[in-house]
Protein backbone atom coordinates (compact mmCIF):
# COMPACT_ATOMS: atom_id res chain seq x y z
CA UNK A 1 -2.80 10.49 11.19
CA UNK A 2 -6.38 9.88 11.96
CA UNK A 3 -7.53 10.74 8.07
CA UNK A 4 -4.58 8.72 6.98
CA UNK A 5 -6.12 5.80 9.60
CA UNK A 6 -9.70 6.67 8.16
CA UNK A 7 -8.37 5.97 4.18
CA UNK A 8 -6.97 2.97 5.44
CA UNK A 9 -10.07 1.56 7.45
CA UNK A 10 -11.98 2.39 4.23
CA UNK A 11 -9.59 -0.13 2.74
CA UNK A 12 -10.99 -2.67 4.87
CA UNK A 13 -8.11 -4.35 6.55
CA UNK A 14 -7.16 -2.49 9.37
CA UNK A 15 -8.86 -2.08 12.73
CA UNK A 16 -9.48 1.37 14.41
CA UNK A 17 -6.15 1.02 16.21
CA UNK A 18 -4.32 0.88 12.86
CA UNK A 19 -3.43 -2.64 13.33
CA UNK A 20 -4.08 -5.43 10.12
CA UNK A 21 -7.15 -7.56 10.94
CA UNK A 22 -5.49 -10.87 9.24
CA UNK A 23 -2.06 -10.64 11.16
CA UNK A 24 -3.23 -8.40 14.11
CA UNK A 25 -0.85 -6.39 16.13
CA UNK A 26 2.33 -8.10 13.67
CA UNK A 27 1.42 -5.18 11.29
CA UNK A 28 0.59 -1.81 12.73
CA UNK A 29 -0.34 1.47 10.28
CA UNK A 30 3.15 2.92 9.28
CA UNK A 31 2.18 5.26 6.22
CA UNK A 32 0.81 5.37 2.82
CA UNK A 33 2.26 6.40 -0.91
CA UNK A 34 0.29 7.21 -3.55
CA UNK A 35 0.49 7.74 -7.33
CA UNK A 36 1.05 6.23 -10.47
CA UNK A 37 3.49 2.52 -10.97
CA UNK A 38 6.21 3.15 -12.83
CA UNK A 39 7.77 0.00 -12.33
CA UNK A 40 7.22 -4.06 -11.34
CA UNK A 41 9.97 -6.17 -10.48
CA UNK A 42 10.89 -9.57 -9.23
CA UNK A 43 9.35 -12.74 -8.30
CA UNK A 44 7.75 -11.29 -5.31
CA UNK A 45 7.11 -8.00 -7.16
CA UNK A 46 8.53 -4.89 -5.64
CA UNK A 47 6.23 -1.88 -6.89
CA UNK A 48 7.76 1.58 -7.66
CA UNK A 49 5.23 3.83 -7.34
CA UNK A 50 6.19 8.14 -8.38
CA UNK A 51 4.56 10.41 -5.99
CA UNK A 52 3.21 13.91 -6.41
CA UNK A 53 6.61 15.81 -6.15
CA UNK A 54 8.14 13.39 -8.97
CA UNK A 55 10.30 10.68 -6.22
CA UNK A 56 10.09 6.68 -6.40
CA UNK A 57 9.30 4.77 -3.78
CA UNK A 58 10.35 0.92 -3.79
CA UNK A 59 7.60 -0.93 -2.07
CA UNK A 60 8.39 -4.27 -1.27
CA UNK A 61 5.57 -7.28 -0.91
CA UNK A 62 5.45 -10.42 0.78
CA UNK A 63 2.43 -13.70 0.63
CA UNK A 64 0.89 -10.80 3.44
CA UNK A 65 0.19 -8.16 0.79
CA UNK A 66 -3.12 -7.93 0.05
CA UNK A 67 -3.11 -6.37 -3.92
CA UNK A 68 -5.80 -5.10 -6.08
CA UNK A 69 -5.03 -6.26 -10.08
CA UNK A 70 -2.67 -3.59 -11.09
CA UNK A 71 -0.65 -2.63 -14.02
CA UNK A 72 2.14 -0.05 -15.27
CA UNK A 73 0.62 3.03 -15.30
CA UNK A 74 -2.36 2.09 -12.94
CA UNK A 75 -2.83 5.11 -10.34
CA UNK A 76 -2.39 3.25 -6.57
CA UNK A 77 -2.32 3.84 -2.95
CA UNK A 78 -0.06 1.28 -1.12
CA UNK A 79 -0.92 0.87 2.14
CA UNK A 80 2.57 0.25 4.22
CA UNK A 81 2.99 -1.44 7.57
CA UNK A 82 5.73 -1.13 10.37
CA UNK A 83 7.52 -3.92 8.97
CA UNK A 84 8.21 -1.94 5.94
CA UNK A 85 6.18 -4.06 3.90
CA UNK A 86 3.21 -2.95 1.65
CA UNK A 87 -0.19 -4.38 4.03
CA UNK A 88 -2.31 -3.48 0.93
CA UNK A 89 -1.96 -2.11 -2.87
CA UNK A 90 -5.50 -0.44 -3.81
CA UNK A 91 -6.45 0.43 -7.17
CA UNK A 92 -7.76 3.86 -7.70
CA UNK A 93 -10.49 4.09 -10.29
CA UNK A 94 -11.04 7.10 -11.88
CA UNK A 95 -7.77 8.57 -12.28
């Protein structure tokens, strides 16, 4: 957990105690997924992102989410609170 807490500090918008710094304790560190999006949908988009061992995860936003500019195909790691709701979508380059 503390690596996973590390990637996400890195991130810059959680504090050391894995809570959000715009919303505070609201959103605490829950988990991370990570791969390419395979799909975009609705008006407040819900992201499906495949992992390594070939599932989809839904991952549901709200007017919290803070999101790099992403597209199908884009390689991401989605940042998810307690609340179930992604805390941050980032971009990775490279890949």
């Amino acid at each position: 957990m503390e690596h996973e807490q590390a990637d996400a500090l890195q991130a810059g918008d959680f504090n050391a105690d894995g809570s959000h710094r715009s919303h505070g304790s609201r959103l605490r560190w829950a988990g991370r997924h990570q791969g390419p999006i395979v799909a975009i949908e609705g008006t407040h988009p819900e992201y499906v992102v495949r992992d390594a061992k070939g599932r989809e995860r839904r991952l549901w936003t709200n007017k919290h989410t803070r999101k790099d500019p992403v597209k199908l195909g884009d390689e991401v790691r989605v940042f998810v609170a307690k609340d179930g709701y992604a805390a941050y979508i980032m971009k990775l380059d490279g890949r």
